[in-house]
PDB file of N, CA and C in Angstrom:
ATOM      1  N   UNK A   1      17.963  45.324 -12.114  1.00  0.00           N
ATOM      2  CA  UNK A   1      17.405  44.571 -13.183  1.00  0.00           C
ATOM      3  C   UNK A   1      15.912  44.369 -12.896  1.00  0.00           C
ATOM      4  N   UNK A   2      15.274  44.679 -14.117  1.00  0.00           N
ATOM      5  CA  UNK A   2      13.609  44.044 -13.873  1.00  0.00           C
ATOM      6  C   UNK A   2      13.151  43.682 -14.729  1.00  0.00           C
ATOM      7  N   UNK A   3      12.483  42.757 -14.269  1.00  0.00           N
ATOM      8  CA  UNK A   3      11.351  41.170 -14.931  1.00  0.00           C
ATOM      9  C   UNK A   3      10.072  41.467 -15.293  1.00  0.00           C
ATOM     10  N   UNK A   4       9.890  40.996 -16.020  1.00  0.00           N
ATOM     11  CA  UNK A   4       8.193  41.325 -16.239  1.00  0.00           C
ATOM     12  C   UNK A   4       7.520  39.806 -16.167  1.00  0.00           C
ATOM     13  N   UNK A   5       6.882  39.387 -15.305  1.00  0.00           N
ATOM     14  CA  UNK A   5       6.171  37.873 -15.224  1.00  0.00           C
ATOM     15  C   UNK A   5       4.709  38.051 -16.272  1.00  0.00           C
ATOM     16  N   UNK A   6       4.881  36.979 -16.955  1.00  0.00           N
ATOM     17  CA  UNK A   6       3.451  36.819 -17.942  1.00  0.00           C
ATOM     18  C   UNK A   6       2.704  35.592 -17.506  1.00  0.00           C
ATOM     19  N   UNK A   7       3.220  34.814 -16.910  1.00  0.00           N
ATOM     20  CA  UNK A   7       2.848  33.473 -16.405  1.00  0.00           C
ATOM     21  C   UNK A   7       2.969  32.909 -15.119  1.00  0.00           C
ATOM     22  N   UNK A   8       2.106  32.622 -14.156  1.00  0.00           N
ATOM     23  CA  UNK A   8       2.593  31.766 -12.839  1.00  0.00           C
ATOM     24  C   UNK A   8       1.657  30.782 -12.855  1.00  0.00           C
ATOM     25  N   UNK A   9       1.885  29.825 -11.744  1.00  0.00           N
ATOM     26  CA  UNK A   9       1.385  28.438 -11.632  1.00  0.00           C
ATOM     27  C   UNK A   9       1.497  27.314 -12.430  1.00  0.00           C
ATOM     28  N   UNK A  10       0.528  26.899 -12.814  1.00  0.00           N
ATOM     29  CA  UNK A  10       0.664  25.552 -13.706  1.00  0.00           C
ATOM     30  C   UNK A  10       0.474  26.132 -15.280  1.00  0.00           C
ATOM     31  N   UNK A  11       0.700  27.528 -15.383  1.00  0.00           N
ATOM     32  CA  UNK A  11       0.698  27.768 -16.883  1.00  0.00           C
ATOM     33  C   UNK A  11       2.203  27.996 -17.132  1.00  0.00           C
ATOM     34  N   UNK A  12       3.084  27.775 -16.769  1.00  0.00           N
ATOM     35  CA  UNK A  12       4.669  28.049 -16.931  1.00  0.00           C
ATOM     36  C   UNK A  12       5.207  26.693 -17.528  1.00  0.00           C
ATOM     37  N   UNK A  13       5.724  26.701 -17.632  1.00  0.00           N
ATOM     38  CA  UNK A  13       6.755  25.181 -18.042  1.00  0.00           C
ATOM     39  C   UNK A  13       6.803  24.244 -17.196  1.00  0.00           C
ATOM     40  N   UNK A  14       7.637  25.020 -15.954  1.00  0.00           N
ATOM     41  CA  UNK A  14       7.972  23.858 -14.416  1.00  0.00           C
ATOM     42  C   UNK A  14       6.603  23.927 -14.037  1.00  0.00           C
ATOM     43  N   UNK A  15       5.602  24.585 -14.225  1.00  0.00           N
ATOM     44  CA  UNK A  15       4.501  24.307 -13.772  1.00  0.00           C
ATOM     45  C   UNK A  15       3.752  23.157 -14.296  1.00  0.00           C
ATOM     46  N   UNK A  16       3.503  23.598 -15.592  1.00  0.00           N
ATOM     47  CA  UNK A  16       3.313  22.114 -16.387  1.00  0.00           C
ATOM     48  C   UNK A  16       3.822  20.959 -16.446  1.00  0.00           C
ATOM     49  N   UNK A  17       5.095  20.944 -15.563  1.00  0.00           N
ATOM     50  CA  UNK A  17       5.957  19.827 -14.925  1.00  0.00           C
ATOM     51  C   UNK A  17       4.946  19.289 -13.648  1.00  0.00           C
ATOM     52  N   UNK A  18       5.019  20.120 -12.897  1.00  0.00           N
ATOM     53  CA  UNK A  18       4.024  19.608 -11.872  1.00  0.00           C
ATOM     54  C   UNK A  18       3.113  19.117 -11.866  1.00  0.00           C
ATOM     55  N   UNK A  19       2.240  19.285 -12.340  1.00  0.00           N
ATOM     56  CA  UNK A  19       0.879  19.516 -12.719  1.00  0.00           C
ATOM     57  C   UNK A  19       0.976  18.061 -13.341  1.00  0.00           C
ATOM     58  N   UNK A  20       2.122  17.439 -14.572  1.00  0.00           N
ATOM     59  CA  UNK A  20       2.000  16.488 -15.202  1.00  0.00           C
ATOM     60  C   UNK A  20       2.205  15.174 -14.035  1.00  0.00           C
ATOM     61  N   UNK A  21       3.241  15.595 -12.715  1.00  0.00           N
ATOM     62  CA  UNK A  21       3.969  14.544 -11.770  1.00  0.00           C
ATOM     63  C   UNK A  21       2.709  14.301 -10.685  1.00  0.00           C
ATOM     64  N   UNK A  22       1.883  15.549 -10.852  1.00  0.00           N
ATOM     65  CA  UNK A  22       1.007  15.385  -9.619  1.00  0.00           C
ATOM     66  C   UNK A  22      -0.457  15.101 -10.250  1.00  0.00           C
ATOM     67  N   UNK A  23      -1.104  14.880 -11.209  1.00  0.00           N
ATOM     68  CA  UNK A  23      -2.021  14.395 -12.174  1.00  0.00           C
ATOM     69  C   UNK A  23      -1.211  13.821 -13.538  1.00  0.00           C
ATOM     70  N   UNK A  24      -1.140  12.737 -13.349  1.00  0.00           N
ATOM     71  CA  UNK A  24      -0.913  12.228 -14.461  1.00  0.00           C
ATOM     72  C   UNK A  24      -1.876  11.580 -15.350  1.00  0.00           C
ATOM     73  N   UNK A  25      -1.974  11.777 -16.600  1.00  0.00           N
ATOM     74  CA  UNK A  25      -2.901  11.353 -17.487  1.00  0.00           C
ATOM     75  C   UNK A  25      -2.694   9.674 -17.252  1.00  0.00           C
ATOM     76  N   UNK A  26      -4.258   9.513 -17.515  1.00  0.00           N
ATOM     77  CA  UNK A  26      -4.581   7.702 -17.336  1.00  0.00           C
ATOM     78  C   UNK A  26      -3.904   7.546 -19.611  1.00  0.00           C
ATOM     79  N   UNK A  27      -3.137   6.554 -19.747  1.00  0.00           N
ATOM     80  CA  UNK A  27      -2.895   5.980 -21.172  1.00  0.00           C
ATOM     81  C   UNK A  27      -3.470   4.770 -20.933  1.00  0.00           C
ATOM     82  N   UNK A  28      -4.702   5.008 -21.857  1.00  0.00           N
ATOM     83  CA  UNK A  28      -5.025   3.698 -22.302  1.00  0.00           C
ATOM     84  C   UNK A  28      -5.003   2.847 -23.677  1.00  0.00           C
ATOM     85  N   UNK A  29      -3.869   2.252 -24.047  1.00  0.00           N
ATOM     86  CA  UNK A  29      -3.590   1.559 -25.289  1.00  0.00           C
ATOM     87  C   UNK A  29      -3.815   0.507 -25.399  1.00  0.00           C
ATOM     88  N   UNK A  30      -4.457   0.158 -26.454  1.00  0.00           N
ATOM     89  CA  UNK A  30      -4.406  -1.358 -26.985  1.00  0.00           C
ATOM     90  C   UNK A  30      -3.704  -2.679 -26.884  1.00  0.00           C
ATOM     91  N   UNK A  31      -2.235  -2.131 -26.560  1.00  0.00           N
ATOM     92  CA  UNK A  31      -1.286  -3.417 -25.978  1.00  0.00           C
ATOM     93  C   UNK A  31      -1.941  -3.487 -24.967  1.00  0.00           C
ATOM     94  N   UNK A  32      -1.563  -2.356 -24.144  1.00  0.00           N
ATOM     95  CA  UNK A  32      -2.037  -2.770 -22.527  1.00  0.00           C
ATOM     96  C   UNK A  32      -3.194  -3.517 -22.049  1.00  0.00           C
ATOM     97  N   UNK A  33      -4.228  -3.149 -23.043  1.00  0.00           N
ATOM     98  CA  UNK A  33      -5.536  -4.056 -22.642  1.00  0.00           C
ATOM     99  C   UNK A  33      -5.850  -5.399 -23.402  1.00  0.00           C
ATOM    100  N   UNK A  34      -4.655  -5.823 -24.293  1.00  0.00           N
ATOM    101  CA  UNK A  34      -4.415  -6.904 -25.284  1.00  0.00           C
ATOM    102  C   UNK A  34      -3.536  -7.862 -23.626  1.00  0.00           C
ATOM    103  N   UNK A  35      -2.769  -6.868 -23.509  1.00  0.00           N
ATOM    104  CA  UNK A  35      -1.573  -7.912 -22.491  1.00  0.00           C
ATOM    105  C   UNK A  35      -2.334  -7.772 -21.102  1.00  0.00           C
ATOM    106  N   UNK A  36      -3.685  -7.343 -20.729  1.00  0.00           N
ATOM    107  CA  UNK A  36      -4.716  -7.630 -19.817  1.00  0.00           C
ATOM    108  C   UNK A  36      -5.374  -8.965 -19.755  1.00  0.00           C
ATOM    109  N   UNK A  37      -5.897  -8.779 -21.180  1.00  0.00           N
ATOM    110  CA  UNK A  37      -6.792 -10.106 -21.672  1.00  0.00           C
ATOM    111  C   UNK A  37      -5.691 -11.753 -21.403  1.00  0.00           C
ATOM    112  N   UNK A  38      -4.422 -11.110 -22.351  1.00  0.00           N
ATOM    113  CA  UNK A  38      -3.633 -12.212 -21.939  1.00  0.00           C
ATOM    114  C   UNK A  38      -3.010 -13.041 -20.584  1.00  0.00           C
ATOM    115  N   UNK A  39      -3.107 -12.258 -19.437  1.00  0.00           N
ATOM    116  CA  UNK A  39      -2.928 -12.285 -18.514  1.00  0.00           C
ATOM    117  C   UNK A  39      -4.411 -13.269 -17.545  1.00  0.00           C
ATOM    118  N   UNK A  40      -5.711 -12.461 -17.974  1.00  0.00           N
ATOM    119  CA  UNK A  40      -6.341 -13.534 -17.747  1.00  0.00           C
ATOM    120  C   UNK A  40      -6.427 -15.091 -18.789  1.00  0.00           C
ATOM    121  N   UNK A  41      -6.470 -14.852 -19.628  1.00  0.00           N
ATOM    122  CA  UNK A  41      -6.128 -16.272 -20.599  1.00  0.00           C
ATOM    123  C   UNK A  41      -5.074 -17.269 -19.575  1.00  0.00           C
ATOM    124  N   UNK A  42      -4.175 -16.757 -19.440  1.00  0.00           N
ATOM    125  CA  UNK A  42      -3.127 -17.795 -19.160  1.00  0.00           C
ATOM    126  C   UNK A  42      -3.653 -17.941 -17.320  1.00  0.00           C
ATOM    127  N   UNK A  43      -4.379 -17.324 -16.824  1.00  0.00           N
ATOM    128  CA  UNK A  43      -4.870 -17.250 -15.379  1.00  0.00           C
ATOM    129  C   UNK A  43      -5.909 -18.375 -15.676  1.00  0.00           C
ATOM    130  N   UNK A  44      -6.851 -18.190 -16.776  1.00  0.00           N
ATOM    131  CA  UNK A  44      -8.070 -19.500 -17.284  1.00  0.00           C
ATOM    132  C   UNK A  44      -7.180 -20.519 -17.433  1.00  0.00           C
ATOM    133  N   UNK A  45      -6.084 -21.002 -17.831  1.00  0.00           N
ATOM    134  CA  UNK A  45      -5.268 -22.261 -18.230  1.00  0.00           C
ATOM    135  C   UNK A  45      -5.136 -22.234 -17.042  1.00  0.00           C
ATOM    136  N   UNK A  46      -4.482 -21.584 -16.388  1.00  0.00           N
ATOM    137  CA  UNK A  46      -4.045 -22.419 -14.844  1.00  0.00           C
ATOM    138  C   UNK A  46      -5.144 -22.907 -14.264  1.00  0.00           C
ATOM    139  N   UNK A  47      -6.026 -22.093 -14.135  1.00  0.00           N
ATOM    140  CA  UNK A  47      -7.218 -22.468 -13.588  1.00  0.00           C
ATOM    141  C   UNK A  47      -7.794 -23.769 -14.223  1.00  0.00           C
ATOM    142  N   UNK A  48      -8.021 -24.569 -15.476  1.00  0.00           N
ATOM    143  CA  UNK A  48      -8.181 -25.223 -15.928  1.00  0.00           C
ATOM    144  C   UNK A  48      -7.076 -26.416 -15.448  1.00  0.00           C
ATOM    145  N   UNK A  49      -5.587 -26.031 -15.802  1.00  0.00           N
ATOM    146  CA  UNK A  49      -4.958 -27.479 -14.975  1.00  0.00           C
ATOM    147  C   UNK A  49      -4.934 -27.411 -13.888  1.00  0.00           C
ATOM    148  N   UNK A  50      -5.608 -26.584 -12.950  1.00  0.00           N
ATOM    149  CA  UNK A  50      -5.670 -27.020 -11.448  1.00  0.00           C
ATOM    150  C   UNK A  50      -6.730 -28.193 -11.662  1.00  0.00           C
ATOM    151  N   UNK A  51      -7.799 -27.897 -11.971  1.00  0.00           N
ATOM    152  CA  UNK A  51      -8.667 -28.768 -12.314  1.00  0.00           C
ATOM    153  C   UNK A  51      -8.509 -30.114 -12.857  1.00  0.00           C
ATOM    154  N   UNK A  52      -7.433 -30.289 -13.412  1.00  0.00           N
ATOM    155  CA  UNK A  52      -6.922 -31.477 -13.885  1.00  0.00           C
ATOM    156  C   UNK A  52      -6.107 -31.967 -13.373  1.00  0.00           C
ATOM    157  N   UNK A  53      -5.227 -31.057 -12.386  1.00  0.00           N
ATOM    158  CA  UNK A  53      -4.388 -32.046 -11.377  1.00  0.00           C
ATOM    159  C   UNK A  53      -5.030 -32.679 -10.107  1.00  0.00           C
ATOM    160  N   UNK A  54      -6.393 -31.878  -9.970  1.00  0.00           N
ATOM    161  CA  UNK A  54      -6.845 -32.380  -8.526  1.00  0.00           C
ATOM    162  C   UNK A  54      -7.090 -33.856  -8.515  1.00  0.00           C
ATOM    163  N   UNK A  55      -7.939 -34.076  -9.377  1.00  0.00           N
ATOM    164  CA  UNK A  55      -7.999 -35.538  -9.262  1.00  0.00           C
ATOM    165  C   UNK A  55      -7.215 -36.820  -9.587  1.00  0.00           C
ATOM    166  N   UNK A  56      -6.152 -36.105 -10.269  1.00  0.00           N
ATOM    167  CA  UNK A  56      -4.582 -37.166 -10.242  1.00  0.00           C
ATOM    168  C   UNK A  56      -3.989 -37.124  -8.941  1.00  0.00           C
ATOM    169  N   UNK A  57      -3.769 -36.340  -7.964  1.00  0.00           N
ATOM    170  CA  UNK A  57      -3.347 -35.952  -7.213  1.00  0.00           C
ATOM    171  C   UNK A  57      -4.176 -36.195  -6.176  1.00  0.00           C
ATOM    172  N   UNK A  58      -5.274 -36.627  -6.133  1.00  0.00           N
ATOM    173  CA  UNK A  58      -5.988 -36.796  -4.921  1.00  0.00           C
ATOM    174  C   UNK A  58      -6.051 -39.138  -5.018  1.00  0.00           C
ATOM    175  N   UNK A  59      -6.170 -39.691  -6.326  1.00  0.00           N
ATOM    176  CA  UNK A  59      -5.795 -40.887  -6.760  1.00  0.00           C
ATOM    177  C   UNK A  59      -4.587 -41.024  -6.074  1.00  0.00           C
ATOM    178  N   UNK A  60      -3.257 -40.527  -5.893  1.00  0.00           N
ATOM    179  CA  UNK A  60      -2.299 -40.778  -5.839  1.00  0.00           C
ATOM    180  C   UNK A  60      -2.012 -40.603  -4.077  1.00  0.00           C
ATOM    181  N   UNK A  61      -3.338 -39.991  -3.341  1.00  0.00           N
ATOM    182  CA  UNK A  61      -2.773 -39.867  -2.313  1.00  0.00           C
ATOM    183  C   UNK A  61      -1.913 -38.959  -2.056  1.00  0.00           C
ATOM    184  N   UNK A  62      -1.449 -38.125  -2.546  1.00  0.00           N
ATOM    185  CA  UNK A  62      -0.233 -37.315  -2.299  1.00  0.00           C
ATOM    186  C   UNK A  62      -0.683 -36.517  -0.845  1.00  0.00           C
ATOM    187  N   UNK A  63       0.431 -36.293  -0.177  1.00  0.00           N
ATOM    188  CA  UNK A  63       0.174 -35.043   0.915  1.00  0.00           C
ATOM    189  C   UNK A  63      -0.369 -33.355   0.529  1.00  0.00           C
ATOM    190  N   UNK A  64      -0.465 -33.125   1.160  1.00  0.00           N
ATOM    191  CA  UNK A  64      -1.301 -31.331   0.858  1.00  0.00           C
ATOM    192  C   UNK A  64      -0.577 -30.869   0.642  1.00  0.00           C
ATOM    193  N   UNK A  65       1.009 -31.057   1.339  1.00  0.00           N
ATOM    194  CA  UNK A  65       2.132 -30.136   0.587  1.00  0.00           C
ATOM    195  C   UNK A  65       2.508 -29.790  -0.457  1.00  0.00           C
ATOM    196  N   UNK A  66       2.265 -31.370  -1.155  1.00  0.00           N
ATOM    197  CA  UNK A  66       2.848 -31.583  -2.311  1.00  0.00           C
ATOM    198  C   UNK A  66       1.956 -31.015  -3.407  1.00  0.00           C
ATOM    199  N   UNK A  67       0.655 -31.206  -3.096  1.00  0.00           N
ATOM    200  CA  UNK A  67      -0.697 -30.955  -3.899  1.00  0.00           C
ATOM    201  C   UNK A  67      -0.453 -29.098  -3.991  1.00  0.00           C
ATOM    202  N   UNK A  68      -0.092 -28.464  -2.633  1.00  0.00           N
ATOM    203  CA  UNK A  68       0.091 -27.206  -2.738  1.00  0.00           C
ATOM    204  C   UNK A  68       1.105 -26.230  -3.412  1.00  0.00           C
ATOM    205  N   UNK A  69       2.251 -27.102  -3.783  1.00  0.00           N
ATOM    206  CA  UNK A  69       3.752 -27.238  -4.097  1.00  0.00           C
ATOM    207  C   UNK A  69       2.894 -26.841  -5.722  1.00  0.00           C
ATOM    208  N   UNK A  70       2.705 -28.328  -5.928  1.00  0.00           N
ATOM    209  CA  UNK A  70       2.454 -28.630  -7.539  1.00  0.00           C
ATOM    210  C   UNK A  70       1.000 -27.192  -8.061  1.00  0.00           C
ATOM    211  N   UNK A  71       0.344 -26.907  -7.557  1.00  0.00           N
ATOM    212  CA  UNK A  71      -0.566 -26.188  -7.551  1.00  0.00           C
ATOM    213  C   UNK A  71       0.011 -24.945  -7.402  1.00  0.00           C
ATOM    214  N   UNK A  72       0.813 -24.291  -6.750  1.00  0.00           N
ATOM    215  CA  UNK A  72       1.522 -22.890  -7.039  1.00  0.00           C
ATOM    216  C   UNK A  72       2.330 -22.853  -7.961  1.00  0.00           C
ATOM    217  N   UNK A  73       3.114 -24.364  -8.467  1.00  0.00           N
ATOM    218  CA  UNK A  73       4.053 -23.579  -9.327  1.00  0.00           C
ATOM    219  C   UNK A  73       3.157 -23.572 -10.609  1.00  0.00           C
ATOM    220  N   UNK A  74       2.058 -24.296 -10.691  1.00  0.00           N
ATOM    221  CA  UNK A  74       1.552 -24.455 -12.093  1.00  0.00           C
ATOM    222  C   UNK A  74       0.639 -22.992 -12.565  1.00  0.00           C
ATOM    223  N   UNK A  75       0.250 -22.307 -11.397  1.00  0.00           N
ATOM    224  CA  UNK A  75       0.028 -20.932 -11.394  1.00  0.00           C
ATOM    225  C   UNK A  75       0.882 -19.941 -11.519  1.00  0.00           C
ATOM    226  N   UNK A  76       1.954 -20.188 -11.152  1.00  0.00           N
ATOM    227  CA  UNK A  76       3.344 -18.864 -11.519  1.00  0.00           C
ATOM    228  C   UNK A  76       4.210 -19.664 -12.421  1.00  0.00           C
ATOM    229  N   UNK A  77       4.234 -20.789 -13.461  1.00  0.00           N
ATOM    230  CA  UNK A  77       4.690 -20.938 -15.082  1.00  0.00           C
ATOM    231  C   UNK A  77       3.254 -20.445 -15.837  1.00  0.00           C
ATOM    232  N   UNK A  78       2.032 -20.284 -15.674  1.00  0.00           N
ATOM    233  CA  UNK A  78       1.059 -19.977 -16.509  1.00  0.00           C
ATOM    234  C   UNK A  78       1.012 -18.966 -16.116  1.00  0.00           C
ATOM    235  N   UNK A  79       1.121 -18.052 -15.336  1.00  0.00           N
ATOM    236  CA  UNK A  79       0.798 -16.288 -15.256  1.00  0.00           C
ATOM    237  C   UNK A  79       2.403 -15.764 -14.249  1.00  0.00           C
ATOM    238  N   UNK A  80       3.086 -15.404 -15.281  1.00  0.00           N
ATOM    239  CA  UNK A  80       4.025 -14.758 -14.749  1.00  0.00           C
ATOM    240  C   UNK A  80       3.692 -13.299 -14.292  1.00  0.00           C
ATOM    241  N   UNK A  81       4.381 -13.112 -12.639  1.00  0.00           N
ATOM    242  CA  UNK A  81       3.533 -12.430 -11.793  1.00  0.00           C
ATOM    243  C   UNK A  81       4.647 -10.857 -11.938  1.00  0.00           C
ATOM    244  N   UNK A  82       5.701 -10.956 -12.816  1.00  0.00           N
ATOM    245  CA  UNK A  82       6.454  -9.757 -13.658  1.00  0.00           C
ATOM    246  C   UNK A  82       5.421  -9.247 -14.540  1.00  0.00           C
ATOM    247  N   UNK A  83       4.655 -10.045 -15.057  1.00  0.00           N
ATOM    248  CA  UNK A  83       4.350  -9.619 -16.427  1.00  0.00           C
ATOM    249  C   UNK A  83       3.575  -8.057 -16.738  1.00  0.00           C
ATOM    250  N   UNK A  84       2.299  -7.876 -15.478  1.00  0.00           N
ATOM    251  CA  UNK A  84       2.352  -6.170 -15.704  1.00  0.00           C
ATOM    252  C   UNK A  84       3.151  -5.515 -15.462  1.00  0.00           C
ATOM    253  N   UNK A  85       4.267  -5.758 -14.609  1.00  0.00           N
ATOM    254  CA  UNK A  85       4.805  -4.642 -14.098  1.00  0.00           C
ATOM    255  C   UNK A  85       5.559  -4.504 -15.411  1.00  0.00           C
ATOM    256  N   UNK A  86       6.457  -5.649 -16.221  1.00  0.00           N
ATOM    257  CA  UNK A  86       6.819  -5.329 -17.542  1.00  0.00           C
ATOM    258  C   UNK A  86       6.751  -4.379 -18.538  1.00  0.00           C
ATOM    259  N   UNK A  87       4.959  -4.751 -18.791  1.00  0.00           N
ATOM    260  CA  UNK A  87       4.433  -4.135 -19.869  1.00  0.00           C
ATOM    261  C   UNK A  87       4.346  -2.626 -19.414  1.00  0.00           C
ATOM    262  N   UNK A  88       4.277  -2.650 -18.279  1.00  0.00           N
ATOM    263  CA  UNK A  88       3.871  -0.836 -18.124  1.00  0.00           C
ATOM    264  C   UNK A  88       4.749  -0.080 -18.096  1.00  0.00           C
ATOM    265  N   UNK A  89       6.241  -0.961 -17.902  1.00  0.00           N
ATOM    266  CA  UNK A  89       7.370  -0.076 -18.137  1.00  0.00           C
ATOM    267  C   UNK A  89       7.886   0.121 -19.380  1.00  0.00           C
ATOM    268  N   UNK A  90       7.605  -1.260 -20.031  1.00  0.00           N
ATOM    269  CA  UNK A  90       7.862  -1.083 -21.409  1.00  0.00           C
ATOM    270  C   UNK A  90       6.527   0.578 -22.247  1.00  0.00           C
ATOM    271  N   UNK A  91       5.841   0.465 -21.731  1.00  0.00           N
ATOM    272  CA  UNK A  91       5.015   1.665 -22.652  1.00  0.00           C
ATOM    273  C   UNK A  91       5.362   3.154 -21.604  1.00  0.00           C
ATOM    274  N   UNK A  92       6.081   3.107 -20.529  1.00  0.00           N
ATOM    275  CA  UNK A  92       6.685   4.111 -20.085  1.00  0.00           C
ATOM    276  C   UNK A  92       7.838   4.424 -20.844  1.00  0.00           C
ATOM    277  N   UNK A  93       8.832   3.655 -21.549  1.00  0.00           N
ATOM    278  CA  UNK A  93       9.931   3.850 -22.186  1.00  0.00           C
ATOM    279  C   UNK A  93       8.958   4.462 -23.255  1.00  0.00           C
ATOM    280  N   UNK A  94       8.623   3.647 -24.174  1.00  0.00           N
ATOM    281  CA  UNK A  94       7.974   3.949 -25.399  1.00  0.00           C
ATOM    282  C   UNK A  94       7.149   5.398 -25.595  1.00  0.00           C
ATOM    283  N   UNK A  95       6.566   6.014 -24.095  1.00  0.00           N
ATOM    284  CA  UNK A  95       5.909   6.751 -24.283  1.00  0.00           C
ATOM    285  C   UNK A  95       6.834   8.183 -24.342  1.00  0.00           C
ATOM    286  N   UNK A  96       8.039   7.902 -23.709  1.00  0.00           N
ATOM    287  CA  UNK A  96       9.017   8.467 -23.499  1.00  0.00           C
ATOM    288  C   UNK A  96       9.834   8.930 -24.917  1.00  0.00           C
ATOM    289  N   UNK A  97       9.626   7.895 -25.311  1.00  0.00           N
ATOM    290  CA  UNK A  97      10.647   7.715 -26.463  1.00  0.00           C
ATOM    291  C   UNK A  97       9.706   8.596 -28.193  1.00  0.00           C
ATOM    292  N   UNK A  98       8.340   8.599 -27.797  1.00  0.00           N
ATOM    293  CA  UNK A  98       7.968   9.106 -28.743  1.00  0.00           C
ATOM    294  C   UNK A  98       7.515  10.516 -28.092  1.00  0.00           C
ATOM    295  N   UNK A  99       7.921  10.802 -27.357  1.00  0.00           N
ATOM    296  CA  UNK A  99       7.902  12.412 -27.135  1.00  0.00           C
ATOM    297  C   UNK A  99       8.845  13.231 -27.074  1.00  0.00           C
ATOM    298  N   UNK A 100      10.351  12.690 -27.065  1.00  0.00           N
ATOM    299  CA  UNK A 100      11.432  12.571 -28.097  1.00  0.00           C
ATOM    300  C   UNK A 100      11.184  12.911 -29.484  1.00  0.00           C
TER     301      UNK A 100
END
């Protein structure tokens, strides 16, 4: 039996497989840099009630623990620390799904 090759490397199919796993195109969409912005927004609110707990919290005497306690969680309910990894899987499905 004999073959006739018209194509090798990254001009073949599985090549263009490769080529896609080992350079992958940068996607840059509008959610993603919408759910960027949002991410700092809610990073500015925390940052803002840190600012507003310090000096309740320093009135009250509290220990550093507690000040440190109250101060992390008010940073991970205002910036959930899932939230890119979320979005980027969600536009991995999606990107998936429209090349389908």
């Amino acid at each position: 039996m004999l073959g006739l090759v018209t194509n090798t490397g990254f001009l073949t199919t599985k090549g263009a497989l490769v080529r896609d796993i080992l350079y992958p195109k940068e996607n840059k969409f509008q959610f993603y840099r919408d759910g960027i912005k949002f991410v700092f927004v809610m990073a500015l609110i925390a940052i803002i009630g840190f600012i507003c707990l310090l000096p309740i919290m320093m009135k009250q005497n509290a220990p550093w623990e507690t000040f440190l306690d109250r101060t992390l969680n008010l940073i991970v309910i205002a910036v959930p620390p899932a939230l890119p990894a979320t979005m980027a899987c969600g536009m991995i499905f999606a990107i998936r799904r429209l090349k389908e």
